[in-house]
Protein backbone atom coordinates (compact mmCIF):
# COMPACT_ATOMS: atom_id res chain seq x y z
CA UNK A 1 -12.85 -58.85 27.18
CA UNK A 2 -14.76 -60.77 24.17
CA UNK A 3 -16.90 -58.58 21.63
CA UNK A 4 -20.34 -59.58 21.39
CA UNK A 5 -22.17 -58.43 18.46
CA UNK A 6 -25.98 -57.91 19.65
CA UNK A 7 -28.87 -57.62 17.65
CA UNK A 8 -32.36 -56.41 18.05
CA UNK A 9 -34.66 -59.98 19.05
CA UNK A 10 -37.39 -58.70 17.23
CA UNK A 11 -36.99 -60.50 13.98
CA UNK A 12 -34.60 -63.54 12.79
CA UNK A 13 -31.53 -61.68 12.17
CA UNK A 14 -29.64 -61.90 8.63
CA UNK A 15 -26.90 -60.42 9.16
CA UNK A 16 -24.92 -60.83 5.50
CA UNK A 17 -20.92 -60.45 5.99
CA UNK A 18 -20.23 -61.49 2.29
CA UNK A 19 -16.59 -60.14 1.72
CA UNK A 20 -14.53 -60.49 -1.48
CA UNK A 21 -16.95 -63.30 -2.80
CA UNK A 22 -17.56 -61.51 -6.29
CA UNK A 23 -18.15 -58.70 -8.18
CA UNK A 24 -20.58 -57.55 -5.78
CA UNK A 25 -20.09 -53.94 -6.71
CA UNK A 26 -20.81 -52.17 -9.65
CA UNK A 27 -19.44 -48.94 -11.08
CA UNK A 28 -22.53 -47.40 -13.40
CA UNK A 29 -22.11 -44.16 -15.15
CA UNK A 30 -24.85 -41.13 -14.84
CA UNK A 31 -25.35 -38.03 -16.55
CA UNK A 32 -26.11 -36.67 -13.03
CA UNK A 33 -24.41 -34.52 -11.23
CA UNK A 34 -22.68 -35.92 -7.57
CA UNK A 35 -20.39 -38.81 -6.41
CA UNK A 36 -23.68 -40.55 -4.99
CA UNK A 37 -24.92 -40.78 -9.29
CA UNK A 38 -21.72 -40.89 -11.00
CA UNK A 39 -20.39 -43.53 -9.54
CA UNK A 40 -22.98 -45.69 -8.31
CA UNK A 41 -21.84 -48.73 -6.49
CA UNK A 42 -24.86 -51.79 -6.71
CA UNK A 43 -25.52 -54.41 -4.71
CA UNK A 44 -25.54 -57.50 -6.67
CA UNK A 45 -26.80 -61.08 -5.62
CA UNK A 46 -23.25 -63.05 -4.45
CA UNK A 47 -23.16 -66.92 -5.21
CA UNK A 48 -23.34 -68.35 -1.83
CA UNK A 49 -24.95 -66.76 1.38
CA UNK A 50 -25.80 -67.78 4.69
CA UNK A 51 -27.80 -66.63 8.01
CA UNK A 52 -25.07 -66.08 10.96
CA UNK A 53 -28.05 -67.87 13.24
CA UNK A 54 -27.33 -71.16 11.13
CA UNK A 55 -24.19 -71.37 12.72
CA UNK A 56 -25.46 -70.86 16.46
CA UNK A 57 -25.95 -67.22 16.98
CA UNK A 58 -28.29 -65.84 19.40
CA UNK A 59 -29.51 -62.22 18.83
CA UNK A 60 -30.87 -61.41 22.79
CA UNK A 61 -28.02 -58.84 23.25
CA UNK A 62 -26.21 -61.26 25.82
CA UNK A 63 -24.93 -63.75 24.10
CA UNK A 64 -21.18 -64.48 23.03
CA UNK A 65 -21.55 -65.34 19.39
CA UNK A 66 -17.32 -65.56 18.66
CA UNK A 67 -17.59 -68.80 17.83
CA UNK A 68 -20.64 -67.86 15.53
CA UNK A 69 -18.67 -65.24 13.54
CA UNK A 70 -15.97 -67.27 13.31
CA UNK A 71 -17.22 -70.76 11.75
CA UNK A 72 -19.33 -68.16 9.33
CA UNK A 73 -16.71 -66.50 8.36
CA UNK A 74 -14.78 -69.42 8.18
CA UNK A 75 -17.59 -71.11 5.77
CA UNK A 76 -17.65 -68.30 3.44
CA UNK A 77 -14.26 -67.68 2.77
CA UNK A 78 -14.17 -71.24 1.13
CA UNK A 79 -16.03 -69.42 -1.48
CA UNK A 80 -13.79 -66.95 -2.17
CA UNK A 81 -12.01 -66.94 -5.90
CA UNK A 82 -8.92 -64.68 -4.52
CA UNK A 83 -8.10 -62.12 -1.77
CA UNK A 84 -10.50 -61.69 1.02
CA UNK A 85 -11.90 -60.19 3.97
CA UNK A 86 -12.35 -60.58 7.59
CA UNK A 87 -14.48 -60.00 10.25
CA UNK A 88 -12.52 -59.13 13.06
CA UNK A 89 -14.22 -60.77 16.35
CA UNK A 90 -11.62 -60.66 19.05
CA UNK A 91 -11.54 -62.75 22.32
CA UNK A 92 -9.11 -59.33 23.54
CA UNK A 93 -8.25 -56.21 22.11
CA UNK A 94 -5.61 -56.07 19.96
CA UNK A 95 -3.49 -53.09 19.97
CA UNK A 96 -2.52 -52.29 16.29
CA UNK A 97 -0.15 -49.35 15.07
CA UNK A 98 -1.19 -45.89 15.01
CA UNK A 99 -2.67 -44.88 11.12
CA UNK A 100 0.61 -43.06 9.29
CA UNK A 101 -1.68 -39.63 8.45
CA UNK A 102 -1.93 -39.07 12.65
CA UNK A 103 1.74 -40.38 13.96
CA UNK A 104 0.20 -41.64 17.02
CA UNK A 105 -3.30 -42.76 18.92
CA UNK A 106 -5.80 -39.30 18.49
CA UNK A 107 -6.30 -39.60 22.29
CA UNK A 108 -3.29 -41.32 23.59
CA UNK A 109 0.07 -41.31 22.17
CA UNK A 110 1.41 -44.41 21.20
CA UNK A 111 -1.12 -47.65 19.58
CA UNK A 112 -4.62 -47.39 19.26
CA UNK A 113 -6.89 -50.78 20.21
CA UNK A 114 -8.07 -52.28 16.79
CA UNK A 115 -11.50 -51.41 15.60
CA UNK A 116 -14.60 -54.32 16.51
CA UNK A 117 -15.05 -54.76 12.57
CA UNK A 118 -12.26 -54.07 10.24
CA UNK A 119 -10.62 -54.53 7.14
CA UNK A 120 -7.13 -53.86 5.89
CA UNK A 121 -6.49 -53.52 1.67
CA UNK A 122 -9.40 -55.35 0.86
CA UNK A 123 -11.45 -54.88 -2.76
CA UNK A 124 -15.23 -55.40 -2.77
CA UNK A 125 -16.52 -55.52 0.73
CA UNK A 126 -20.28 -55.30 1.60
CA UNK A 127 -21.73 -55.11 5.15
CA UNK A 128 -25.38 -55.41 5.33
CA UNK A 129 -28.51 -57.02 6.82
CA UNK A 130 -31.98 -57.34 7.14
CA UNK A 131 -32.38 -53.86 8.93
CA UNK A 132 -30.55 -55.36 11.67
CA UNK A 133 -28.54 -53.97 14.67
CA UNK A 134 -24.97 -54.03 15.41
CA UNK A 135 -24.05 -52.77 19.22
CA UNK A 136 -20.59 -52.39 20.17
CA UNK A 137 -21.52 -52.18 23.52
CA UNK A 138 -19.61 -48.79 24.05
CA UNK A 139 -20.70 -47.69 27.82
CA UNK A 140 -17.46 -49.66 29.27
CA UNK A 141 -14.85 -47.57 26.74
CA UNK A 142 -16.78 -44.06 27.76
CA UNK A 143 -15.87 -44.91 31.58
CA UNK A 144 -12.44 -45.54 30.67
CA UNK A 145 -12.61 -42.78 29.03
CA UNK A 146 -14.12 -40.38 31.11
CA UNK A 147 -11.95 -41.61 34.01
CA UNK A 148 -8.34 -41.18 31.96
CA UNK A 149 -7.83 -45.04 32.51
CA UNK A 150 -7.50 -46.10 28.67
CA UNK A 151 -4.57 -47.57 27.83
CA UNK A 152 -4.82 -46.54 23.89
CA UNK A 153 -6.65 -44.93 21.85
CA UNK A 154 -10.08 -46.31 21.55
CA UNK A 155 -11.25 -48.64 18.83
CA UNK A 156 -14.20 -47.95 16.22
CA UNK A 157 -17.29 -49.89 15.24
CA UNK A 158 -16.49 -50.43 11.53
CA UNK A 159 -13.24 -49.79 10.36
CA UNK A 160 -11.82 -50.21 6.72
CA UNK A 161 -7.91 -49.48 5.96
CA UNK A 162 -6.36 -48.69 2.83
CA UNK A 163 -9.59 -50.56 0.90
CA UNK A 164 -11.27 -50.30 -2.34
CA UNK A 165 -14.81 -50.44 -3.02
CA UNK A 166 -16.93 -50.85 0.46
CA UNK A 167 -20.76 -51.10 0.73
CA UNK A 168 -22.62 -50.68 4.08
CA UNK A 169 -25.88 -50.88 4.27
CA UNK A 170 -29.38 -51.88 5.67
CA UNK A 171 -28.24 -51.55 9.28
CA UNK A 172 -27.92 -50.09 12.29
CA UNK A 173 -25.28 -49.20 14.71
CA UNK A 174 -25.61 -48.43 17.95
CA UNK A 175 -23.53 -47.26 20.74
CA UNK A 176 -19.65 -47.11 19.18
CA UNK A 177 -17.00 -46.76 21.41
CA UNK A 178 -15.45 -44.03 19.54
CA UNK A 179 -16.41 -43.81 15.59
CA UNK A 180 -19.36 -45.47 14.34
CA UNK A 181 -17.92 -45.83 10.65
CA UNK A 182 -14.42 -45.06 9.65
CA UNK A 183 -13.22 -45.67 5.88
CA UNK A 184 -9.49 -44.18 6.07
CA UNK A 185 -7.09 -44.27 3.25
CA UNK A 186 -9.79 -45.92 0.96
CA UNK A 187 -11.80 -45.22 -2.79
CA UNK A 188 -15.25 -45.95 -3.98
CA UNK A 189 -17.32 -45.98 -0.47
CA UNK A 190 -21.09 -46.17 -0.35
CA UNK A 191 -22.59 -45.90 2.75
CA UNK A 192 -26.57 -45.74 2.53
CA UNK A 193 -29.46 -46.79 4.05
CA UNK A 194 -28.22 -46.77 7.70
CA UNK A 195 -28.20 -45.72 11.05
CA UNK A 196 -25.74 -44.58 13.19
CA UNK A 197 -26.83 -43.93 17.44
CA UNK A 198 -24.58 -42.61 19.77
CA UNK A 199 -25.74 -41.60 23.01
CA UNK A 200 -25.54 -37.47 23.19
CA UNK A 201 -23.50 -37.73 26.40
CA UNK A 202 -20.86 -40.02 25.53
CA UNK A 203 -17.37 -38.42 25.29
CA UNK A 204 -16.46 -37.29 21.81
CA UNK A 205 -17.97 -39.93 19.50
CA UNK A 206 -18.62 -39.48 16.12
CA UNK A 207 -20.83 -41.04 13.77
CA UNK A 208 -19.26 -41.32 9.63
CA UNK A 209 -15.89 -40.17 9.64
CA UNK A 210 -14.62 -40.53 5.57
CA UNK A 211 -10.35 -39.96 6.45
CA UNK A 212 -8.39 -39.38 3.67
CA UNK A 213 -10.91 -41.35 1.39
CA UNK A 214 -11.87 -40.69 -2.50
CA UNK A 215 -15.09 -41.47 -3.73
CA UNK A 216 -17.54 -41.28 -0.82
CA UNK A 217 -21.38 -41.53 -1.43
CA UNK A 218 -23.17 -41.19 2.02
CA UNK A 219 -27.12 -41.32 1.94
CA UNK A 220 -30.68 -41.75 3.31
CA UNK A 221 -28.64 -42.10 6.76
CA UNK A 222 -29.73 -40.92 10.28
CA UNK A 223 -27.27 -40.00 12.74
CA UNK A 224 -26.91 -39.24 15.98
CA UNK A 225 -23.52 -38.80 18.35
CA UNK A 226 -22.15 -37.12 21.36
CA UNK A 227 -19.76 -34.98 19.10
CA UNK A 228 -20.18 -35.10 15.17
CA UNK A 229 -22.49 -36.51 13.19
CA UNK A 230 -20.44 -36.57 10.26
CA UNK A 231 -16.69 -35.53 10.47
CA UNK A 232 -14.47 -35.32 7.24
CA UNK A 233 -10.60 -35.32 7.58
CA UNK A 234 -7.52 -36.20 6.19
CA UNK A 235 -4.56 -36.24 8.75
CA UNK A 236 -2.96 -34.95 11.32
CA UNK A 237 -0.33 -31.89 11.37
CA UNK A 238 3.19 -32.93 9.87
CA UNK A 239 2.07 -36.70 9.70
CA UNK A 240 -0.36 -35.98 7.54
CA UNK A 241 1.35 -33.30 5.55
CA UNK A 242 3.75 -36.30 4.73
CA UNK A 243 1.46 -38.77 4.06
CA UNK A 244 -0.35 -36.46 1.84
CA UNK A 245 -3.74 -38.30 0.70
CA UNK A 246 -6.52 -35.98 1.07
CA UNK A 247 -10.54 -36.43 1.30
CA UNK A 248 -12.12 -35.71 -2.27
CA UNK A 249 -15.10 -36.04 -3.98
CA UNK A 250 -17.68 -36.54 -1.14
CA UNK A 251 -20.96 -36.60 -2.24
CA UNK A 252 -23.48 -36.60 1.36
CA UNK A 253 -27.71 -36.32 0.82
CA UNK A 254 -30.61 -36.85 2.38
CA UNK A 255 -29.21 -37.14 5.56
CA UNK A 256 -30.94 -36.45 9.31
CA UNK A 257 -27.91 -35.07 11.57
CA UNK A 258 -27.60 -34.60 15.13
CA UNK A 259 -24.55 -33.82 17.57
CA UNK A 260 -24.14 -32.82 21.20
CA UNK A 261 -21.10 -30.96 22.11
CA UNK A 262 -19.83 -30.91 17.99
CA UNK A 263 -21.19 -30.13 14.93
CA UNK A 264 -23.92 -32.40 12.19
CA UNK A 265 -21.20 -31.81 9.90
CA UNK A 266 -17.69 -31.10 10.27
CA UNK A 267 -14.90 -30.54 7.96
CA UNK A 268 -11.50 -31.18 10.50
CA UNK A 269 -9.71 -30.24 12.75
CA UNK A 270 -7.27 -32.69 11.23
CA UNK A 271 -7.61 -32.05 7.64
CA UNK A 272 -3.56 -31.72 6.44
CA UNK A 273 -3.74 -33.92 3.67
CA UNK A 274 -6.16 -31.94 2.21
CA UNK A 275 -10.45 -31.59 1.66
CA UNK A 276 -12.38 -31.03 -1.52
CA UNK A 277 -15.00 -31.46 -3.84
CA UNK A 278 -17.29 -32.32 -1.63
CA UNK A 279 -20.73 -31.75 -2.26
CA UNK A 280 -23.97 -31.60 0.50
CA UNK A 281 -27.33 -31.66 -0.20
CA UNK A 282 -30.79 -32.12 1.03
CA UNK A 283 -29.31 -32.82 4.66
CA UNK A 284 -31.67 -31.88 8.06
CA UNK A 285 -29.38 -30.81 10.89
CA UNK A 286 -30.88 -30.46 14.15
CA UNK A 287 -31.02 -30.34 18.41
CA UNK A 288 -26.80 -29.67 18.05
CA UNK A 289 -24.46 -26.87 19.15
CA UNK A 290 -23.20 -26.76 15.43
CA UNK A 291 -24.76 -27.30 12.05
CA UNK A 292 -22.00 -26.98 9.52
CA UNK A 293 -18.32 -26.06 10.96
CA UNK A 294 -15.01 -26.10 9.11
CA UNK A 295 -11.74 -26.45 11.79
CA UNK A 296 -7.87 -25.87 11.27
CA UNK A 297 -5.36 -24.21 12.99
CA UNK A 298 -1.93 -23.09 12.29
CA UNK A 299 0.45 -25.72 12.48
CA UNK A 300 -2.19 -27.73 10.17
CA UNK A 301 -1.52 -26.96 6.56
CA UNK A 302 -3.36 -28.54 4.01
CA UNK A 303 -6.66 -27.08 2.52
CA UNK A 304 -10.30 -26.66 2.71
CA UNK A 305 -12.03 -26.07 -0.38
CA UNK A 306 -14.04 -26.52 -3.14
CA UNK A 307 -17.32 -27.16 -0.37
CA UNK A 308 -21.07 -26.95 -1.78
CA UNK A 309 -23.81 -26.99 0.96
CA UNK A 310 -27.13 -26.63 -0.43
CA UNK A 311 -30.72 -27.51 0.55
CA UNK A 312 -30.24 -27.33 4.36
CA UNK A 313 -33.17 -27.40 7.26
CA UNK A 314 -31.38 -26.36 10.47
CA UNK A 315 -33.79 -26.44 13.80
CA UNK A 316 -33.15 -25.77 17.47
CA UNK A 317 -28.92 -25.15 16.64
CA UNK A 318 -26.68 -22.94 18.76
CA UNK A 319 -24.70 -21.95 15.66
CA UNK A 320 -26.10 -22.42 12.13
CA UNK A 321 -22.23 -21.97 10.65
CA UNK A 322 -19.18 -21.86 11.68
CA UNK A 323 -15.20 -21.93 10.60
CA UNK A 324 -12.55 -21.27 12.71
CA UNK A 325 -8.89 -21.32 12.35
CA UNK A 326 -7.69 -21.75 15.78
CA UNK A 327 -9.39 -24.78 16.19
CA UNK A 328 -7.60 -28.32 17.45
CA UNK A 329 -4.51 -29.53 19.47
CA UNK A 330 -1.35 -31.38 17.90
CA UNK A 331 0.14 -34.71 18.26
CA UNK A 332 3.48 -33.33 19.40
CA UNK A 333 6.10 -30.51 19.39
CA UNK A 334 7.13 -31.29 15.99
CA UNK A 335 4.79 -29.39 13.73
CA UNK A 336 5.64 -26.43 11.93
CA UNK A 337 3.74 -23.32 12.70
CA UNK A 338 4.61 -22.22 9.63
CA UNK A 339 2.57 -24.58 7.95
CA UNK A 340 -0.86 -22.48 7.16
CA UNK A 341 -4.02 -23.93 6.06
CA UNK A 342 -5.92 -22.32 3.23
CA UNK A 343 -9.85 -22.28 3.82
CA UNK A 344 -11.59 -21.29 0.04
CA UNK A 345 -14.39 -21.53 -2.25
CA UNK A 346 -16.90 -22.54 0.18
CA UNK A 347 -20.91 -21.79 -0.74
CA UNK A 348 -23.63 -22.38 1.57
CA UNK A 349 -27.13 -22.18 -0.49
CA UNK A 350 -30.95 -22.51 -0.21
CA UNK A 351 -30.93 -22.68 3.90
CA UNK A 352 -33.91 -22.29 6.08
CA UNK A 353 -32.92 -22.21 9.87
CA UNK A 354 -35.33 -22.26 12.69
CA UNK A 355 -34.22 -21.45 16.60
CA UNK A 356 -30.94 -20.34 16.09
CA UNK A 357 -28.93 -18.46 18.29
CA UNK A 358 -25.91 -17.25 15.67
CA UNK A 359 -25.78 -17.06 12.59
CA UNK A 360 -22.78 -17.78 11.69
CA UNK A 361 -19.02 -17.60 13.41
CA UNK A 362 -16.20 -16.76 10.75
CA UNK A 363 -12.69 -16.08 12.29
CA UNK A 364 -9.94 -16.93 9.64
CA UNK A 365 -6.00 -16.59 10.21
CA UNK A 366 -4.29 -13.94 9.82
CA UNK A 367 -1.65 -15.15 7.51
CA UNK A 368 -4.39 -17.13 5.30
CA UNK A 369 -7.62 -15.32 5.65
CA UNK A 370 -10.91 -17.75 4.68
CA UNK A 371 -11.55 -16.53 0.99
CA UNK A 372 -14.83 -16.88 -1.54
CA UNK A 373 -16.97 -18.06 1.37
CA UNK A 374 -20.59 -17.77 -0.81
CA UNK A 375 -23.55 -17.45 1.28
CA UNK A 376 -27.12 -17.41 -0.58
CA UNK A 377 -30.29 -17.74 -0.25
CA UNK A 378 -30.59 -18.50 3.67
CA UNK A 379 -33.05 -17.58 5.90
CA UNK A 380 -32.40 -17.75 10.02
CA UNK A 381 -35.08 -17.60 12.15
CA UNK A 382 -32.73 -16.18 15.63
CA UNK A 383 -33.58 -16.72 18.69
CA UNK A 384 -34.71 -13.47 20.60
CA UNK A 385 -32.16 -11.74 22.92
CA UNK A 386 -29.21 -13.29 21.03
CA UNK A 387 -26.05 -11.32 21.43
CA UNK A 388 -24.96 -11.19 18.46
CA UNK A 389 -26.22 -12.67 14.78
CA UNK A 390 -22.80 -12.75 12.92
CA UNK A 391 -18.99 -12.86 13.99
CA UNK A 392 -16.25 -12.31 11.25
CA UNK A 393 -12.86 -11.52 11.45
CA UNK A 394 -9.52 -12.94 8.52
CA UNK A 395 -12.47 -13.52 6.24
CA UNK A 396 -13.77 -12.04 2.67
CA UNK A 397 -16.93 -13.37 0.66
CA UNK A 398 -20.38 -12.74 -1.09
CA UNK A 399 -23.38 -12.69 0.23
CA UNK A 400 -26.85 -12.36 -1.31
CA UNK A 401 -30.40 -13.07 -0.16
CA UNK A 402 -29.58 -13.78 3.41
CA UNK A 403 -31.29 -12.99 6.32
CA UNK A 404 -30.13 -11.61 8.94
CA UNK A 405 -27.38 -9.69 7.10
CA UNK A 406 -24.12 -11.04 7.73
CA UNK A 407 -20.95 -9.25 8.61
CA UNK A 408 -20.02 -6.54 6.05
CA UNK A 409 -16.61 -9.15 5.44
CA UNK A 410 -19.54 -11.34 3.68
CA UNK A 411 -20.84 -9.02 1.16
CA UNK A 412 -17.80 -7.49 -0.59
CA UNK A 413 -18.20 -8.96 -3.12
CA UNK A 414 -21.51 -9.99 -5.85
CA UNK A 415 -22.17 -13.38 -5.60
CA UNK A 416 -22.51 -13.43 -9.08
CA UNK A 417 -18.68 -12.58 -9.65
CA UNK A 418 -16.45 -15.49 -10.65
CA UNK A 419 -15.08 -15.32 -6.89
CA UNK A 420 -18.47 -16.10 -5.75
CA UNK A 421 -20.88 -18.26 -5.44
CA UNK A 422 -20.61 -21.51 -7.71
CA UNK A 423 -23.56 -24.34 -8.94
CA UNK A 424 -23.27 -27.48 -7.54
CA UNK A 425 -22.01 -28.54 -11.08
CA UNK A 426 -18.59 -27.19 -10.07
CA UNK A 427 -17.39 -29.91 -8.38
CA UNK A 428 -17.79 -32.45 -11.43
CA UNK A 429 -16.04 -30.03 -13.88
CA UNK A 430 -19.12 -27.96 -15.32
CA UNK A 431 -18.23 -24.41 -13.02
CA UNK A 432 -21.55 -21.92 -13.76
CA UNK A 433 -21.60 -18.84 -11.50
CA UNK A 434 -24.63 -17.84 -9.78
C-alpha cells in the first residue's frame, strides 16, 4: 500500500517540510510563568524553501504524490549544513522495532508498522504549512482493526523518536490511523496552532500523545478523537520502569478538547517512567465521556504528580474528573505487582462545568492511596436524576469552594495547608499556597 498525503483543493498548498536546514528554532527566556513562555521555541525564516506542488504534487485527495515528497525532500536536503531529517513516504509499511519504554507493539505483541511521518534523533525539525491538511487516510487501519486482522501495531500520523527541538504548526490532521502526533523520548516540543480530527467512532485513536518527552508547549489547538484528545505517558510496566525517562514540564493552553469513549485529557495508563510538572490552563473540554482522568494500576509504578489544572469550561461530559488506580492491561506476565504507583499533588482550580453527570470518580490503591488531590473553586452544573455526584475511595485531599460538595475524603484537609492546594507558580520553582 503507498501513503498518499492529501490536502484540502481549496487553496495552492505550501506545505513547508524544512528539516535540519538551520537554526530554525529559538530558545527565548520569559519572566512568565509555564513551559509554553519560558521556553519559547520561534519560527525563524530558513535559507531556502520550496512549494511541494513545484515538484508535481496534486492536492485533490487522490493522487500519489511519493515521487513528489521524495524529489522535495531530496532538493532540500542539499541544503543542509549537517545532520538531517526525513520525511518518511513509504511505497509499504515498514515494520520497525517496538519503542524500549513499552517492550512490545501497544496492541499486538511483537513490531509495530512505522509511523506515515517520522523522525529518529533529529535536532531542529519544523512541520508546517499554509493552514493546510494532512490525511493519513485512516478508515482502512480501523477495519483492520476492528476486525483483529492487523498484523502489528498500528502506525501514527507524525511521529518523532528520541529528537530535540520539534515545531508543528499551521496545519491540520485529519483521520490518523492510531495517534495523530506522537513526540516520544524527545525535549523542547512546540506544538501550536493546529488541528487534530479523528472521527469519534474510530477504535481508540488519540490525538497529542507527549511519551516520555521534556519540554512540551501545546497551544491554540483543537482536537477531536475517538479516545483521547490529549494523552500524556511515559512507558509501559517493567519496560518502562527500566527505561526510566518520564514526561515533565508540560505546559498545555488554550486548547478545545473532545473524546468519544476516553477522556479530553488523560494522564496514562502507561505512565511508569514517571509524570510531572505539568501545567493546564485555559483548556474547553467538551461532548466526551471524560474531561480530565489520571490512570495506573498496580503492576505500573512510576508517579503522577505535581499536576495544575486551572481555568477549565467542561460542557455536555459524563464525568467532569476522574483517577483511577485499577486502570490498564500489561504487556506480559513479567511485571511486578509489587511495583505501586504513587498519584500526588494534583489541584484542579477555577472550573465551571455544565451537563455533567458526575462529578468526579476518585478510587486510589490501597497500598498507595491518591494524596493532596486540591480541588477549588469549581462549579458543576449535574445533570438531574444522576446517581450519584462524587465517588471516593484510597484517596485524601482539600477541597474548598466547590459545588456540589465532594466526598468527605476531599475536604480533610484546608486547602490553604501546605498539603493543599498550590499556585500555578509551583511547577517553575516559586511554590505559594492558596
Amino acid at each position: 500500500m503507498a501513503l498518499i498525503l492529501s490536502f484540502m483543493p481549496s487553496f495552492q498548498v505550501v506545505l513547508l517540510l524544512l528539516l535540519a536546514l538551520s537554526n530554525a528554532v529559538k530558545i527565548n527566556g520569559d519572566e512568565s510563568h509555564g513551559q509554553c513562555n519560558y521556553n519559547k521555541q520561534t519560527l525563524q525564516p530558513r535559507p531556502h524553501s520550496v512549494s511541494i506542488s513545484e515538484f508535481g504534487a496534486v492536492g485533490d485527495g487522490k493522487t500519489l504524490n511519493t515521487i513528489a515528497f521524495q524529489n522535495a525532500i531530496f532538493y532540500l536536503k542539499s541544503f543542509a549544513d549537517k545532520g538531517g531529517a526525513q520525511l518518511y513516504d513509504p511505497s509499504h509499511w515498514e515494520v520497525v522495532d517496538p519503542l524500549p519504554s513499552y517492550g512490545r507493539g501497544i496492541e499486538i505483541p511483537g513490531s509495530r508498522y512505522r509511523s506515515l511521518i517520522n523522525g529518529y534523533n533529529v535536532k531542529d525539525v519544523v512541520i508546517t504549512g499554509d493552514n493546510g491538511t494532512i490525511d493519513g487516510q485512516g478508515s482502512v487501519w480501523w477495519d483492520w482493526f476492528n476486525s483483529h486482522s492487523l498484523k502489528y501495531s498500528r502506525p501514527h500520523l507524525v511521529e518523532f523518536v528520541d529528537s530535540q527541538s520539534v515545531v508543528v504548526s499551521n496545519l491540520s490532521f485529519v483521520n490518523a490511523p492510531a495517534y495523530g502526533i506522537h513526540p516520544v523520548y524527545c525535549s523542547n516540543v512546540h506544538v501550536h496552532n493546529i488541528s487534530v480530527s479523528i472521527p469519534l467512532d474510530s477504535p481508540h485513536t488519540n490525538g497529542i500523545v507527549p511519551d516520555s518527552s521534556d519540554g512540551v508547549c501545546i497551544e491554540d489547538c483543537t482536537i477531536t478523537s475517538g479516545y483521547d484528545a490529549i494523552s500524556l505517558k511515559s512507558g509501559w510496566d517493567e519496560y518502562g520502569i527500566a527505561y526510566g525517562r518520564p514526561t515533565k514540564n508540560v505546559h498545555i493552553r488554550r486548547v478545545d478538547l473532545q473524546s468519544s469513549s476516553g477522556s479530553s485529557l488523560a494522564f496514562g495508563s502507561e505512565m511508569s517512567g514517571g509524570i510531572s510538572n505539568v501545567l493546564v490552563e485555559q483548556v474547553h473540554l467538551y461532548n466526551s465521556h471524560s474531561g480530565v482522568e489520571f490512570r495506573t494500576t498496580k503492576g505500573r509504578g512510576g508517579y503522577i504528580k505535581q499536576i495544575t489544572i486551572s481555568d477549565v469550561v467542561i460542557k455536555n461530559v459524563f464525568v467532569a474528573f476522574s483517577a483511577s488506580g485499577q486502570c490498564g492491561s500489561h504487556p506480559d506476565d513479567k511485571y511486578d505487582p509489587t511495583a505501586i504507583p504513587v498519584l500526588d499533588h494534583i489541584s484542579l482550580q477555577n472550573v465551571v462545568g455544565k451537563k455533567i453527570s458526575v462529578a468526579g470518580i476518585f478510587n486510589g490503591i490501597q497500598e498507595s492511596p491518591f494524596t493532596s488531590i486540591c480541588l477549588y473553586n469549581i462549579s458543576l452544573s449535574i445533570n438531574s436524576g444522576a446517581p450519584t455526584t462524587w465517588e471516593c475511595s484510597n484517596v485524601s485531599g482539600s477541597s474548598d469552594l466547590v459545588s456540589p460538595e465532594p466526598c468527605s475524603e476531599l475536604h480533610s484537609t484546608k486547602p490553604n495547608s501546605p498539603s493543599g492546594c498550590f499556585s500555578l507558580s509551583t511547577l517553575y520553582g516559586k511554590a505559594s499556597a492558596f
